[in-house]
C-alpha atoms as a PDB file:
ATOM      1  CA  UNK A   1       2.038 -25.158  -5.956  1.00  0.00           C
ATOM      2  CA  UNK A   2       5.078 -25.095  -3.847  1.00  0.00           C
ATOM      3  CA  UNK A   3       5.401 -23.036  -0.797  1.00  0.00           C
ATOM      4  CA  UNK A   4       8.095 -21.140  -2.429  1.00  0.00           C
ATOM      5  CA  UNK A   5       6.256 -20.058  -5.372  1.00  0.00           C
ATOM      6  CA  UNK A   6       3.391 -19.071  -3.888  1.00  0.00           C
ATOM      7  CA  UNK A   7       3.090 -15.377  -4.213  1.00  0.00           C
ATOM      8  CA  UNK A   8       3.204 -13.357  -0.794  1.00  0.00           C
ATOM      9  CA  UNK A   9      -0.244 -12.053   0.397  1.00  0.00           C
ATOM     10  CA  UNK A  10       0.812  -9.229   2.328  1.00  0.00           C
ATOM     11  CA  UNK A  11       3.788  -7.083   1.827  1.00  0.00           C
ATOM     12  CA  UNK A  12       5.868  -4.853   4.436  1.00  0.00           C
ATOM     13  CA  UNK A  13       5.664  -1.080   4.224  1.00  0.00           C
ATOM     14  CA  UNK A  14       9.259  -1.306   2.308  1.00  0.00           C
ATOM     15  CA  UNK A  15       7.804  -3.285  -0.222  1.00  0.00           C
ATOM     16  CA  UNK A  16       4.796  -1.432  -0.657  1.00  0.00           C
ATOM     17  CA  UNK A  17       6.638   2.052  -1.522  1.00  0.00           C
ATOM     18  CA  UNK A  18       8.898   0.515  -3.713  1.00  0.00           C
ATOM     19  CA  UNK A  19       5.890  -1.139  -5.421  1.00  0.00           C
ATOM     20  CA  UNK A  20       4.165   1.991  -5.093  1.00  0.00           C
ATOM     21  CA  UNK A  21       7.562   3.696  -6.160  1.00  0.00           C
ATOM     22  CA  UNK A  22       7.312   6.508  -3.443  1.00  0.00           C
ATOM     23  CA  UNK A  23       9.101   6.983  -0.167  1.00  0.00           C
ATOM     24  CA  UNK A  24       8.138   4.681   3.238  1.00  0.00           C
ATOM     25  CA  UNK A  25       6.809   7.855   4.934  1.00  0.00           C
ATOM     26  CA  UNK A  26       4.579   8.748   1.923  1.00  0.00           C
ATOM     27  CA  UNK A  27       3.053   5.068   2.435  1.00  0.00           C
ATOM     28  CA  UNK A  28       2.961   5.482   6.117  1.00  0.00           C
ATOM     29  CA  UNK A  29       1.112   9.093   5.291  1.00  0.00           C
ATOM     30  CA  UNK A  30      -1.345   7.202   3.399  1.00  0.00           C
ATOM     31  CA  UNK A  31      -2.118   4.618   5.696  1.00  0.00           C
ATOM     32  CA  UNK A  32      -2.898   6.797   8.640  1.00  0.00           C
ATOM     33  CA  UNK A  33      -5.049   9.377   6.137  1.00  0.00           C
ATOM     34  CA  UNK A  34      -7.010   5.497   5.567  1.00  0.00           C
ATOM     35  CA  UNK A  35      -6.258   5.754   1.977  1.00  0.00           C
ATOM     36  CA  UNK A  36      -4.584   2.737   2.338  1.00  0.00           C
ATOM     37  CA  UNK A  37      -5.298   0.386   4.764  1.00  0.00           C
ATOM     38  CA  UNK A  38      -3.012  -2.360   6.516  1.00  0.00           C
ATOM     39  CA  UNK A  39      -2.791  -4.750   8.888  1.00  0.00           C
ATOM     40  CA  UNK A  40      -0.298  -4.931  12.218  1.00  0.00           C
ATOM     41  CA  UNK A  41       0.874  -7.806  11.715  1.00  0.00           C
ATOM     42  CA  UNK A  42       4.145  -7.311  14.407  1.00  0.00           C
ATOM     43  CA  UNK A  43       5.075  -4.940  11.832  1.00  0.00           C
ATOM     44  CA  UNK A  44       2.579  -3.154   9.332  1.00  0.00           C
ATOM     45  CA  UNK A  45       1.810  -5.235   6.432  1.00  0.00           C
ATOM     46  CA  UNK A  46      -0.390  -4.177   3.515  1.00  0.00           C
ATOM     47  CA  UNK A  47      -2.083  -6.830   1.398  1.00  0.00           C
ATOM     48  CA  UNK A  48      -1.539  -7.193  -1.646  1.00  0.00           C
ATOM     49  CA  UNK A  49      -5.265  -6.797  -3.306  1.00  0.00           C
ATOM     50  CA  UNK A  50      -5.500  -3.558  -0.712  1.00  0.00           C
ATOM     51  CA  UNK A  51      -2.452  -2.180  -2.949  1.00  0.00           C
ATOM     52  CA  UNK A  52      -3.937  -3.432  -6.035  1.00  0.00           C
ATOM     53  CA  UNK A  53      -7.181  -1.220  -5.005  1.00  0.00           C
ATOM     54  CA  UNK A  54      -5.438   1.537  -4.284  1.00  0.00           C
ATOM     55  CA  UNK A  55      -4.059   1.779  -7.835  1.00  0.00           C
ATOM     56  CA  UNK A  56      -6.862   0.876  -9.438  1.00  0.00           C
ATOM     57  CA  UNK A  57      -9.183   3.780  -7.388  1.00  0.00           C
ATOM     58  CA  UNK A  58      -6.084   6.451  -7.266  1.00  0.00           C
ATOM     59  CA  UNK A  59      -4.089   5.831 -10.700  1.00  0.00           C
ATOM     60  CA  UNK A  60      -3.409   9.196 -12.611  1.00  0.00           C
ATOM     61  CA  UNK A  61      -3.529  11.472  -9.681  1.00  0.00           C
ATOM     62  CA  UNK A  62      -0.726  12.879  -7.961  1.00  0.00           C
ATOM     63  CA  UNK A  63       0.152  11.813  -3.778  1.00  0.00           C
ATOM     64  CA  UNK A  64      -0.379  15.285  -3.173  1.00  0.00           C
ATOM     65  CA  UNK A  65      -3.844  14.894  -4.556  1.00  0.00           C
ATOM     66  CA  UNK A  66      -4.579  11.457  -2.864  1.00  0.00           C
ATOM     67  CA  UNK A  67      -3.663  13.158   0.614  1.00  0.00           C
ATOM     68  CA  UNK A  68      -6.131  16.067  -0.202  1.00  0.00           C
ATOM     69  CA  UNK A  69      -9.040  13.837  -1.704  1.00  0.00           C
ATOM     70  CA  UNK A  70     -11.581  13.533   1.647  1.00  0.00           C
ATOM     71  CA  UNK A  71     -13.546  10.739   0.298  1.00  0.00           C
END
């Protein structure tokens, strides 16, 4: 596989909202609540099987919910 089509392993916090589909400051919310955890990486970078987790464990409930949840 070439370098180009290797799919990225970690994405920037842009990425991960629109992925996500929420706002930057929503995924920033949920990375300092540890709901989400990331890597600072110069910038903060999330992997991409931490954002596959997080769907998988939060999927059907509401950010508001997510952000209330004390796991």
């Amino acid at each position: 596989m070439t370098k180009s089509a290797m799919k990225p392993r970690v994405r920037t916090v842009v990425e991960t909202a629109r992925i996500l589909k929420t706002r930057n400051t929503n995924v920033y919310k949920l990375i300092k609540s540890g709901k989400l955890k990331a890597l600072k990486l110069g910038n903060m970078s999330v992997p991409d099987s931490e954002i596959d987790r997080f769907i998988d464990t939060y999927k059907g409930k509401t950010l508001k919910e997510i952000l209330e949840d004390e796991e």
